[in-house]
Protein backbone atom coordinates (compact mmCIF):
# COMPACT_ATOMS: atom_id res chain seq x y z
CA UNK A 1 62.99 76.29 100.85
CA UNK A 2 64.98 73.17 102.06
CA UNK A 3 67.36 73.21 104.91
CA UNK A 4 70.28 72.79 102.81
CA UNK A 5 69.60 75.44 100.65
CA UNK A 6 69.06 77.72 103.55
CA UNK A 7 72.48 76.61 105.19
CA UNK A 8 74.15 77.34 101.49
CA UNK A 9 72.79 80.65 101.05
CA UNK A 10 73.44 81.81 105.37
CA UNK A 11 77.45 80.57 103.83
CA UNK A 12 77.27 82.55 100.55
CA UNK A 13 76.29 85.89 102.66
CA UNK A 14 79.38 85.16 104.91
CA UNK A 15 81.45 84.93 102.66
CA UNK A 16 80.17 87.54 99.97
CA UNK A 17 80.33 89.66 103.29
CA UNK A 18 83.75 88.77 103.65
CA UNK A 19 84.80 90.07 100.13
CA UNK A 20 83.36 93.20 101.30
CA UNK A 21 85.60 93.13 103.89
CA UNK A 22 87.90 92.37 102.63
CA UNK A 23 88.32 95.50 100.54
CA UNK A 24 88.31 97.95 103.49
CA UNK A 25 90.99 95.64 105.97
CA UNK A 26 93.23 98.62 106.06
CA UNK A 27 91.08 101.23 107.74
CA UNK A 28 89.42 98.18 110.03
CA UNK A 29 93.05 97.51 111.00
CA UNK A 30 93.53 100.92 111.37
CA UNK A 31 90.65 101.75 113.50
CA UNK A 32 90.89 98.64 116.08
CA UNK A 33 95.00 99.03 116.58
CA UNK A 34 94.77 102.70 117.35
CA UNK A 35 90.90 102.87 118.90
CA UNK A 36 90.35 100.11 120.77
CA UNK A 37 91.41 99.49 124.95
CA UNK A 38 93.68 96.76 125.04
CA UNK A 39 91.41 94.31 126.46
CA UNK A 40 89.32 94.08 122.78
CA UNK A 41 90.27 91.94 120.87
CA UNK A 42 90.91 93.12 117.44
CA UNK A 43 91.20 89.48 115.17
CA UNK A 44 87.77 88.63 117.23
CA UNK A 45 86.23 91.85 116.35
CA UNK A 46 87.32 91.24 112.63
CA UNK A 47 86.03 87.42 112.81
CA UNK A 48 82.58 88.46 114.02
CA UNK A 49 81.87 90.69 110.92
CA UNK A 50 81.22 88.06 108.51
CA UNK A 51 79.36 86.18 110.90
CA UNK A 52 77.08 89.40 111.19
CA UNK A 53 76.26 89.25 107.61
CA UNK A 54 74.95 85.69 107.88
CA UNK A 55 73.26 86.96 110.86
CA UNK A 56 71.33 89.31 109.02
CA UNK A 57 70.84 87.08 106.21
CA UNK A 58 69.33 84.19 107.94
CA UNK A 59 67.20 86.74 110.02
CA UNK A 60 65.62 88.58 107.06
CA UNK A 61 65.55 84.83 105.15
CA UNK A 62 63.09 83.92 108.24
CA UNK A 63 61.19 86.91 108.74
CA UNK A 64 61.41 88.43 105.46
CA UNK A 65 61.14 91.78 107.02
CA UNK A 66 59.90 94.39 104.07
CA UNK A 67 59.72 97.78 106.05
CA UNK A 68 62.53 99.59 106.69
CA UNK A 69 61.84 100.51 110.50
CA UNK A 70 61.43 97.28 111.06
CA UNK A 71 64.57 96.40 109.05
CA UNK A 72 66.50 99.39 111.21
CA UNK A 73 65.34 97.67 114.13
CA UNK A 74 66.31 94.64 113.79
CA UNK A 75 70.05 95.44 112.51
CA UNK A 76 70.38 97.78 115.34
CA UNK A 77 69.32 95.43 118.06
CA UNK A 78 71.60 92.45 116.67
CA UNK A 79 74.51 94.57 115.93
CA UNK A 80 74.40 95.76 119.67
CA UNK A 81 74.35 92.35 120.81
CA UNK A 82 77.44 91.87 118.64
CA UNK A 83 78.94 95.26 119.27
CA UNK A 84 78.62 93.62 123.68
CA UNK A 85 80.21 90.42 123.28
CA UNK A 86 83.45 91.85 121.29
CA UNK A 87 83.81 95.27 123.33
CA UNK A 88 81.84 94.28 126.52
CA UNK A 89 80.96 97.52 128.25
CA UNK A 90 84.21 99.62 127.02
CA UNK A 91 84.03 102.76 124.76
CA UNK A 92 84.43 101.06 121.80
CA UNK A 93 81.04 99.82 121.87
CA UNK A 94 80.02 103.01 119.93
CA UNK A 95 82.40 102.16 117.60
CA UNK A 96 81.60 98.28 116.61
CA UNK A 97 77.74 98.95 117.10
CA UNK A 98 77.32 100.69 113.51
CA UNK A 99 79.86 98.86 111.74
CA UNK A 100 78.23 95.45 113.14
CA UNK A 101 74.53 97.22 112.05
CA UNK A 102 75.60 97.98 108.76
CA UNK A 103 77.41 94.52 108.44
CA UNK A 104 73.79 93.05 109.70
CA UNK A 105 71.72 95.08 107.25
CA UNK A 106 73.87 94.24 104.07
CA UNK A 107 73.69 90.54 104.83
CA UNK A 108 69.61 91.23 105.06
CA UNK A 109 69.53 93.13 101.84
CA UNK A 110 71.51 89.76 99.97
CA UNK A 111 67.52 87.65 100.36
CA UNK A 112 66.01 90.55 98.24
CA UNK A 113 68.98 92.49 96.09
CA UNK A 114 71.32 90.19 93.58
CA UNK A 115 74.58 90.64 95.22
CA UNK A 116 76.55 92.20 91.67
CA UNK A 117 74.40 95.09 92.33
CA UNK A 118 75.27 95.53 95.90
CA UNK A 119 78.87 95.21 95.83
CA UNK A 120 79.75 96.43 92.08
CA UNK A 121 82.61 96.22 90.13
CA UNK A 122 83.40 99.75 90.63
CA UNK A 123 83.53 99.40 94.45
CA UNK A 124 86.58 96.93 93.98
CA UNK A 125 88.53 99.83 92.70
CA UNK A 126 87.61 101.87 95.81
CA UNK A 127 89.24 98.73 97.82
CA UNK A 128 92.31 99.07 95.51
CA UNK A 129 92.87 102.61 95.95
CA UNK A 130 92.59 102.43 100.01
CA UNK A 131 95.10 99.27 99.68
CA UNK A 132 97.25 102.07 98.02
CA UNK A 133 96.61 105.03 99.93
CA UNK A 134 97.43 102.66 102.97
CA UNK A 135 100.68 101.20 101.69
CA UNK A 136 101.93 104.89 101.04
CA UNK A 137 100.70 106.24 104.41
CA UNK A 138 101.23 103.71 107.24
CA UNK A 139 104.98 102.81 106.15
CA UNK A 140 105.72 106.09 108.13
CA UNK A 141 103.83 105.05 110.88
CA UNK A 142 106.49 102.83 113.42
CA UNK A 143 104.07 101.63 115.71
CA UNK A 144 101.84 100.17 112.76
CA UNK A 145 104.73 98.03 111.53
CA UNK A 146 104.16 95.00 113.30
CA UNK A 147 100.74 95.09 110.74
CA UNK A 148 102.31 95.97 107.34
CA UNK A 149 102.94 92.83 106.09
CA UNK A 150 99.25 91.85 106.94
CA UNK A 151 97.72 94.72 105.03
CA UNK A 152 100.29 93.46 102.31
CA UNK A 153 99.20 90.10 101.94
CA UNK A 154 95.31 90.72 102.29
CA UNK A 155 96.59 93.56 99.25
CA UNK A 156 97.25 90.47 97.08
CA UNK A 157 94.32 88.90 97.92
CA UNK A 158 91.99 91.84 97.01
CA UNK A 159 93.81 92.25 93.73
CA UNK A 160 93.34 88.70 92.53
CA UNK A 161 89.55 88.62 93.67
CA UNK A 162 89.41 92.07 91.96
CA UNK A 163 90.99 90.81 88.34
CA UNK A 164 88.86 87.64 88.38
CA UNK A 165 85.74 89.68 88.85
CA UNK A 166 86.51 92.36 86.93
CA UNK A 167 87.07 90.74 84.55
CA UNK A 168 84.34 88.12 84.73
CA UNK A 169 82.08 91.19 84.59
CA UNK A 170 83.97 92.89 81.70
CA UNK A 171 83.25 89.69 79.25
CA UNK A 172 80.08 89.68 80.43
CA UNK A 173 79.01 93.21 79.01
CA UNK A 174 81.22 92.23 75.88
CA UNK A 175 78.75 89.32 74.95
CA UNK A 176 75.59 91.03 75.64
CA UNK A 177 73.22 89.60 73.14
CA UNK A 178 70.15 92.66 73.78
CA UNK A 179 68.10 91.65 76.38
CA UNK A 180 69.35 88.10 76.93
CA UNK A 181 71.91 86.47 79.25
CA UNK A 182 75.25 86.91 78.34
CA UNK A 183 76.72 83.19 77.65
CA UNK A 184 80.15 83.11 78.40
CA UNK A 185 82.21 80.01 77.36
CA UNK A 186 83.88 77.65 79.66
CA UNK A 187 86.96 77.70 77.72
CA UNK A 188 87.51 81.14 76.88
CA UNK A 189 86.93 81.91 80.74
CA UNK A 190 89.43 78.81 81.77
CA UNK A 191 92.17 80.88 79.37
CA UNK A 192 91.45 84.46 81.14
CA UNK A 193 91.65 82.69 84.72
CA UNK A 194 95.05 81.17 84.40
CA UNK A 195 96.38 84.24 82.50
CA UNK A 196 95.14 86.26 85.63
CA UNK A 197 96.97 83.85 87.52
CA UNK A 198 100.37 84.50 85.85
CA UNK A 199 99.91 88.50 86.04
CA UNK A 200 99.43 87.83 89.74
CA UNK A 201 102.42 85.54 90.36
CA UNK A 202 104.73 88.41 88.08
CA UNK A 203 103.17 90.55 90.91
CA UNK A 204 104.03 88.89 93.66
CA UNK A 205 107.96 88.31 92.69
CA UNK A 206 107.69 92.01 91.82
CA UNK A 207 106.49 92.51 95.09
CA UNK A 208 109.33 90.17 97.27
CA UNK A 209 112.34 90.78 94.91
CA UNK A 210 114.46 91.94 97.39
CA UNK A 211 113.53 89.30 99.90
CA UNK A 212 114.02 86.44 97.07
CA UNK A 213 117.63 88.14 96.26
CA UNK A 214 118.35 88.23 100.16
CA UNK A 215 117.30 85.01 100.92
CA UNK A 216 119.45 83.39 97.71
CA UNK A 217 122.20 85.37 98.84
CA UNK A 218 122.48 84.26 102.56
CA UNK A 219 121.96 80.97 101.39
CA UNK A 220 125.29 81.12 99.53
CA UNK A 221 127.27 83.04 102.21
CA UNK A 222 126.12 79.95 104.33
CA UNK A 223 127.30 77.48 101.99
CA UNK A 224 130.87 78.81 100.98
CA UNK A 225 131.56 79.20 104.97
CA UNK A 226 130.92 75.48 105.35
CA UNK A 227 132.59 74.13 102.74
CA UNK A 228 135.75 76.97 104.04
CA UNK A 229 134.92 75.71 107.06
CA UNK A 230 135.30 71.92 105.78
CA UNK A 231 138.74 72.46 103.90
CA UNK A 232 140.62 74.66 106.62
CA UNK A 233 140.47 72.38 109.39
CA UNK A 234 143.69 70.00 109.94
CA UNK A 235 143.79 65.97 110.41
CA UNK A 236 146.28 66.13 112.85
CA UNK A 237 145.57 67.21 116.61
CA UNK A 238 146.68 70.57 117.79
CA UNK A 239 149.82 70.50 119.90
CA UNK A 240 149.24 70.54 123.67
CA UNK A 241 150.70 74.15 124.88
CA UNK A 242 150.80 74.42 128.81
CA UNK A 243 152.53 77.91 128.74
CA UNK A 244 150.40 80.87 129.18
CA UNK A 245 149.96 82.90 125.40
CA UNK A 246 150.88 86.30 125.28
CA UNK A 247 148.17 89.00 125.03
CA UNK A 248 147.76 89.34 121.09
CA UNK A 249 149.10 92.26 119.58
CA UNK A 250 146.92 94.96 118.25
CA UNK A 251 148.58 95.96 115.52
CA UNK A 252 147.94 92.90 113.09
CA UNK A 253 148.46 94.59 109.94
CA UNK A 254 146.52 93.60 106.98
CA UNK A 255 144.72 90.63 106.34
CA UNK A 256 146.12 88.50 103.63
CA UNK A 257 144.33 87.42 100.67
CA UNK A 258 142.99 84.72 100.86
CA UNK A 259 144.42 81.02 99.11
CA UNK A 260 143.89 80.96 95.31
CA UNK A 261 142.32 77.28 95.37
CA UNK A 262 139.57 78.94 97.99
CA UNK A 263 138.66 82.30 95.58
CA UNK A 264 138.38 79.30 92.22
CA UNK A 265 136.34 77.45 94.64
CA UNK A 266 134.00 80.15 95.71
CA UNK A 267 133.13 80.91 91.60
CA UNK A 268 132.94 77.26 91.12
CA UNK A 269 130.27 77.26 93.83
CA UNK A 270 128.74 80.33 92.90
CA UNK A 271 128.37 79.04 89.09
CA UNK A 272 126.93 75.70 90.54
CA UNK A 273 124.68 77.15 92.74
CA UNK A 274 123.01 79.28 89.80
CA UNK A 275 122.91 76.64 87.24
CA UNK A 276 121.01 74.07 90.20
CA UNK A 277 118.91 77.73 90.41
CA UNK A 278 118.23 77.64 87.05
CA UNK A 279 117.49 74.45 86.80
CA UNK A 280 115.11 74.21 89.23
CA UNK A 281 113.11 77.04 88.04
CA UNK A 282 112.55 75.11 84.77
CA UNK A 283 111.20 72.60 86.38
CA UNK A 284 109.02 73.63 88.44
CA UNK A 285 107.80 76.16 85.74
CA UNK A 286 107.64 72.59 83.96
CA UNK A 287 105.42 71.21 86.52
CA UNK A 288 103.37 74.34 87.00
CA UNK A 289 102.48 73.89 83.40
CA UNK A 290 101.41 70.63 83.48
CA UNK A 291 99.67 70.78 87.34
CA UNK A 292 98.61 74.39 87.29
CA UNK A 293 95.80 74.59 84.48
CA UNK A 294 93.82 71.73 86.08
CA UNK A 295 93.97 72.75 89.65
CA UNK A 296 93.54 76.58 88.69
CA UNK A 297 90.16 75.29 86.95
CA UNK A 298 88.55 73.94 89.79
CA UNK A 299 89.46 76.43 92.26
CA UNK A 300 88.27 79.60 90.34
CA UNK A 301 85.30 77.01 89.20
CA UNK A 302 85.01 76.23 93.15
CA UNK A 303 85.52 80.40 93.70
CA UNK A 304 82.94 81.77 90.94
CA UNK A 305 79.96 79.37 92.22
CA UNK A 306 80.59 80.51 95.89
CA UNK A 307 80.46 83.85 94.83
CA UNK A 308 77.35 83.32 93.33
CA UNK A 309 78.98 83.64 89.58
CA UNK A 310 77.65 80.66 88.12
CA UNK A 311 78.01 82.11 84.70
CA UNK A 312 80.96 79.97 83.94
CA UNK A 313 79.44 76.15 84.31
CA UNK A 314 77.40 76.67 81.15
CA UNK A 315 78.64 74.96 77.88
CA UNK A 316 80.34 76.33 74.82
CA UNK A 317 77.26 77.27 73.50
CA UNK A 318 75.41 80.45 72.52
CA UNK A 319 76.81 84.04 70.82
CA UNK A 320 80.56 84.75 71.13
CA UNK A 321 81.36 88.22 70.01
CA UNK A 322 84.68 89.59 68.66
CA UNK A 323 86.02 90.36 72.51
CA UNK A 324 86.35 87.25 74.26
CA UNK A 325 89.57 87.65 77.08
CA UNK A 326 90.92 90.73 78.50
CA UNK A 327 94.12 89.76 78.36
CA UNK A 328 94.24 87.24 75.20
CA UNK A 329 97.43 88.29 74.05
CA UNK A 330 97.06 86.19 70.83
CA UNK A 331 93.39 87.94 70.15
CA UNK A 332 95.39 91.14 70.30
CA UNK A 333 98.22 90.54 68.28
CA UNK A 334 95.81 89.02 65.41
CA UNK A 335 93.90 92.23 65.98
CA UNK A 336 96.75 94.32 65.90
CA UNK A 337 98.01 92.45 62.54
CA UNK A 338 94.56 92.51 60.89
CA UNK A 339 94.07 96.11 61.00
CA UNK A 340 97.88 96.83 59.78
CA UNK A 341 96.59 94.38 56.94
CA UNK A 342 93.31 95.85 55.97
CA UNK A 343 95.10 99.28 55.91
CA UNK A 344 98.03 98.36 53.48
CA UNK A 345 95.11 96.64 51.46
CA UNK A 346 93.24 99.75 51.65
CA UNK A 347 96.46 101.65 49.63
CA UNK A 348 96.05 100.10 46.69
CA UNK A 349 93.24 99.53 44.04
CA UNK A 350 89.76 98.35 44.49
CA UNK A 351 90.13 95.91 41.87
CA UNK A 352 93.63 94.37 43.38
CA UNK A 353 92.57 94.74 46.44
CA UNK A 354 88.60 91.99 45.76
CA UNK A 355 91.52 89.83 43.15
CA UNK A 356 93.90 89.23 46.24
CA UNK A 357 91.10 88.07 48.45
CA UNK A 358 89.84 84.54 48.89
CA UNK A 359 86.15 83.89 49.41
CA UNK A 360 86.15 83.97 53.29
CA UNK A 361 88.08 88.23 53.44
CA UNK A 362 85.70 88.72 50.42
CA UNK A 363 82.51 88.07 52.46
CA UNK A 364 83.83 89.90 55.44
CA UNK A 365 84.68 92.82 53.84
CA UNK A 366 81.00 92.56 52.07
CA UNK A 367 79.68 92.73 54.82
CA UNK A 368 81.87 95.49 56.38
CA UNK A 369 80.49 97.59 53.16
CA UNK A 370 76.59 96.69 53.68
CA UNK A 371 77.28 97.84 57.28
CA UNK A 372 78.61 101.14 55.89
CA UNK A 373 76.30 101.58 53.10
CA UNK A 374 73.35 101.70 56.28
CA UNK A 375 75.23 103.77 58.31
CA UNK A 376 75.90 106.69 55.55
CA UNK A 377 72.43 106.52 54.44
CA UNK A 378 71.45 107.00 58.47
CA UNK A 379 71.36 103.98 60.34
CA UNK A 380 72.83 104.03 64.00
CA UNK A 381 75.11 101.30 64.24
CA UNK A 382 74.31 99.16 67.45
CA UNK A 383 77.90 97.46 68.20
CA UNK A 384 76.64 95.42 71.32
CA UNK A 385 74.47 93.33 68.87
CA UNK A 386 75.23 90.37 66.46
CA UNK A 387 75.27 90.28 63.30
CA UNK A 388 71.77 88.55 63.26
CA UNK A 389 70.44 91.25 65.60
CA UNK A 390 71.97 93.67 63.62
CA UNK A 391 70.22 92.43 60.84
CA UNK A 392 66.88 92.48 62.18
CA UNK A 393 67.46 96.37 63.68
CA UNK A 394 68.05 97.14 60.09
CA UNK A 395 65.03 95.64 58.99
CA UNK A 396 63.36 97.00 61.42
CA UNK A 397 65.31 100.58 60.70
CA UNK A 398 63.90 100.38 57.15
CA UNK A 399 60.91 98.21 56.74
CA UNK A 400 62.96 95.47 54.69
CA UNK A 401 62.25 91.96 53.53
CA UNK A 402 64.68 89.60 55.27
CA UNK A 403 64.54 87.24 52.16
CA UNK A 404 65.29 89.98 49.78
CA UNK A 405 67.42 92.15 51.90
CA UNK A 406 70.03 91.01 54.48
CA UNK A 407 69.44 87.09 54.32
CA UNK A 408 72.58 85.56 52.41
CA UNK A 409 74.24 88.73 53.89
CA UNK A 410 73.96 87.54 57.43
CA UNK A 411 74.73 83.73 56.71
CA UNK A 412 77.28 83.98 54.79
CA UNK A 413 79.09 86.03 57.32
CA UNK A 414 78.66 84.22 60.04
CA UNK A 415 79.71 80.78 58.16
CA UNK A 416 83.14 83.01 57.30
CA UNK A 417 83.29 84.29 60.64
CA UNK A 418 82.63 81.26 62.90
CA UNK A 419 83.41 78.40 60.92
CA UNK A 420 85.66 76.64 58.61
CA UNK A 421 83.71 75.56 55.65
CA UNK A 422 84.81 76.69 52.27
CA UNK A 423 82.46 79.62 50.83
CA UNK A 424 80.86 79.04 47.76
CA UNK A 425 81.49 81.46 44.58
CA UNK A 426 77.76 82.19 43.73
CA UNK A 427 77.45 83.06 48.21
CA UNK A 428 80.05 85.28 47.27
CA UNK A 429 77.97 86.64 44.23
CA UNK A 430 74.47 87.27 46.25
CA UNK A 431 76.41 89.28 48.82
CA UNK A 432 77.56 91.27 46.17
CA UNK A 433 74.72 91.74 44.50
CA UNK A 434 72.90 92.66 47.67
CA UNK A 435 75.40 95.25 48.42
CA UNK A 436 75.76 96.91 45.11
CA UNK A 437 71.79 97.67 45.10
CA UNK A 438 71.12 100.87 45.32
C-alpha cells in the first residue's frame, strides 16, 4: 500500500468518525458542559475525537492487530493518552478515557469491517431521535441556552447527511439485481440529491420563520424612521432662545395623528419594500436554478466518494428497476395515474379493454398475465429480480425451455418497457400465444 493511499484512508476514518459523531453532539455537549471542571476544554475534547479514529485506524492499518486483547490493549492505552492531554489529571479523565477507547477501536475496526455495516442506516435514525429528544428537553434547561442554537445547526447537518444516505442506501436495495452490485445511475441519483436539497432548504425557512419575519420587519421600522426622519426636519435654523424653558407639563394629552402625506407614505413604502422582496426572491430562485444543479453535483459527488459511497461515479449503465428516486414526484404521479388507469380499464370488457390498447400496454399487460398465470399455478413471485431473472427462476421453477417458453415473453417486454421502438404485430402475437398455452 502506497503512502497516499494510506494518508486517504487515515482521512476517510476521520471523517467517517466524524459522522458518527456527529449523530450523538447533543449528549457530548451535554456531558462536557455539565461534567467537566472548568479548566477542560470542551471544543478541544470534541476536536480530538475524530482524530482518535484516525488514530486507531492508522495503528491497526500498521500493525494489523487480529486478537482482540491485543486490540483492547491497544485502544485502551491510546485513548488514555488522549483522555491526559484533554483532561490532564482532573476527574474527567474517567470520563474521556472510554469514549476516546471506543472512538480508537471503531477507527481500528474501519481496516477490516466495510464502514455501511458499522455505522448503518438505521443508526442515523437513532441520531435523529436524540436531536429530537434534545430539542424538546434542553429548551427548559436556562443554563444550556448559550448551546441551543449549536445543537440546532449540527440538527440540520445530521438531517441532510441522514436523507442523502438514506436514501442512497434505499435505491440501492431497490436495484438489487440477485447477487450482483446494485448499479445506480448518475442521473437518477443527481435528480434525488438536488430534490433532497430543496426538502432541506423548505426545512430550514420552516425552521427560522420567525427570525426571517423579525428581521424583514425591523428592517422596515428602520427605514420609515429615516425617511420620517428625512421629511420632518426644517431648512431654516432654529431660533436662538436665551430664556430659561419652563419645566414641561405632564399632562400632554393625546398624541395627534399623525400627517396624512406621512401614513400614504408609510403604505407606499411598505408596498415597495415587498414588491423589491418579491422581486428579489425570483431572482435569486432564478439563479439558484441555473447555479445550484451544477454546484450541488460536485459537492454530494465530492461528499459520497469521501464517505466511501462511490456507487454514484459509475455510468448509466446496467438494470434500472421500476423504483428509481425516493422522492421523484413525477415517478409518483405517473404511478398514481397508471394504476387509476389500469383500474377503470379493468371495468369494462376484455375485448374493449386488448381493442383500446396499442402494441406497447398490450405487451405489458401480457406479460402482467404470464406473471399471474405462474403465480396461480404456484410460483413465488421474486419482486427484487428483473424480468430476465425472473424468467430464468421460472425456468428454473418448472424445468422449461427458454426458446419455447418465456423467450419473446421477456424481450418483448423489456423493448416496451425500456425503449422506444415501435412493437411489431406478430411480437404481439407470440406473447399471446405463449400466454394462452395451457
Amino acid at each position: 500500500m502506497n503512502t497516499h493511499t494510506r494518508w486517504t484512508g487515515i482521512g476517510l476514518a476521520a471523517l467517517r468518525g466524524s459522522t458518527e459523531l456527529l449523530m450523538v453532539i447533543p449528549l457530548l455537549l451535554v456531558t462536557g458542559v455539565y461534567l467537566f471542571p472548568e479548566n477542560v476544554s470542551l471544543w478541544l475534547w470534541l476536536i480530538t475525537l475524530p482524530v482518535c479514529y484516525a488514530v486507531g485506524f492508522a495503528v491497526n492499518q500498521l500493525l494489523n492487530i487480529g486478537k482482540m486483547f491485543a486490540m483492547l490493549a491497544m485502544v485502551i492505552c491510546l485513548g488514555a493518552i488522549a483522555a491526559y492531554i484533554v483532561s490532564g489529571s482532573t476527574y474527567a479523565i474517567f470520563i474521556t478515557l472510554p469514549i476516546a477507547a471506543v472512538c480508537m477501536y471503531r477507527g481500528a475496526r474501519m481496516v477490516t469491517i466495510p464502514w455501511s455495516m458499522m455505522f448503518p442506516v438505521t443508526l442515523y435514525a437513532v441520531g435523529l431521535v436524540i436531536y429530537f429528544i434534545s430539542s424538546v428537553v434542553l429548551q427548559f434547561v436556562p443554563s444550556f441556552e448559550p448551546y441551543l442554537s449549536i445543537v440546532t445547526g449540527f440538527g440540520l447537518l445530521a438531517l441532510a447527511i441522514t436523507f442523502l444516505m438514506t436514501n442512497q442506501t434505499m435505491m440501492k436495495q431497490e436495484t438489487l439485481s440477485g447477487s450482483k452490485e446494485p448499479v445506480l445511475a448518475a442521473g437518477i441519483l443527481l435528480q434525488n440529491r438536488v430534490l433532497i436539497v430543496l426538502v432541506l432548504v423548505i426545512v430550514v425557512l420552516i425552521v427560522f420563520i420567525r427570525k426571517l419575519q423579525a428581521a424583514l420587519l425591523w428592517l422596515r421600522d428602520q427605514i420609515i424612521a429615516w425617511l420620517q426622519q428625512l421629511f420632518s426636519q426644517s431648512n431654516e435654523p432654529p431660533p436662538v432662545n436665551n430664556e430659561v424653558a419652563p419645566p414641561p407639563s405632564m399632562n400632554l394629552g393625546e398624541t395627534p395623528p399623525p400627517a396624512a402625506w406621512l401614513q400614504w407614505l408609510e403604505k407606499a413604502l411598505m408596498i415597495i419594500v415587498g414588491a423589491a422582496l418579491i422581486v428579489g426572491v425570483l431572482v435569486l430562485l432564478y439563479v439558484a436554478a441555473k447555479k445550484l444543479p451544477p454546484l450541488i453535483k460536485r459537492l454530494v459527488q465530492w461528499l459520497m466518494l469521501r464517505l466511501g459511497q462511490r456507487g454514484m461515479q459509475q455510468q448509466d449503465t446496467g438494470y434500472e428497476d421500476d423504483v428509481e428516486s425516493l422522492m421523484d414526484w413525477k415517478s409518483l404521479n405517473n404511478s398514481l395515474t397508471g394504476n387509476i388507469k389500469q383500474w377503470l380499464q379493468g371495468q369494462f370488457h376484455p375485448k374493449g379493454k386488448w381493442a383500446a390498447m396499442d402494441n406497447r400496454e398490450r405487451a405489458r399487460y401480457l406479460y402482467r398475465e404470464w406473471l399471474l398465470k405462474h403465480t396461480k399455478e404456484g410460483y413465488k413471485l421474486q419482486k427484487h429480480l428483473t424480468p430476465e431473472e425472473i424468467s430464468h427462476d421460472i425456468q428454473r421453477w418448472g424445468k422449461r425451455q427458454s426458446s419455447t417458453s418465456s423467450g419473446p415473453i421477456v424481450v418483448v417486454y423489456e423493448q416496451a418497457r425500456y425503449s422506444d421502438k415501435a412493437l411489431q404485430d406478430a411480437d404481439i402475437e407470440a406473447m399471446k400465444k405463449i400466454v394462452e398455452t395451457k
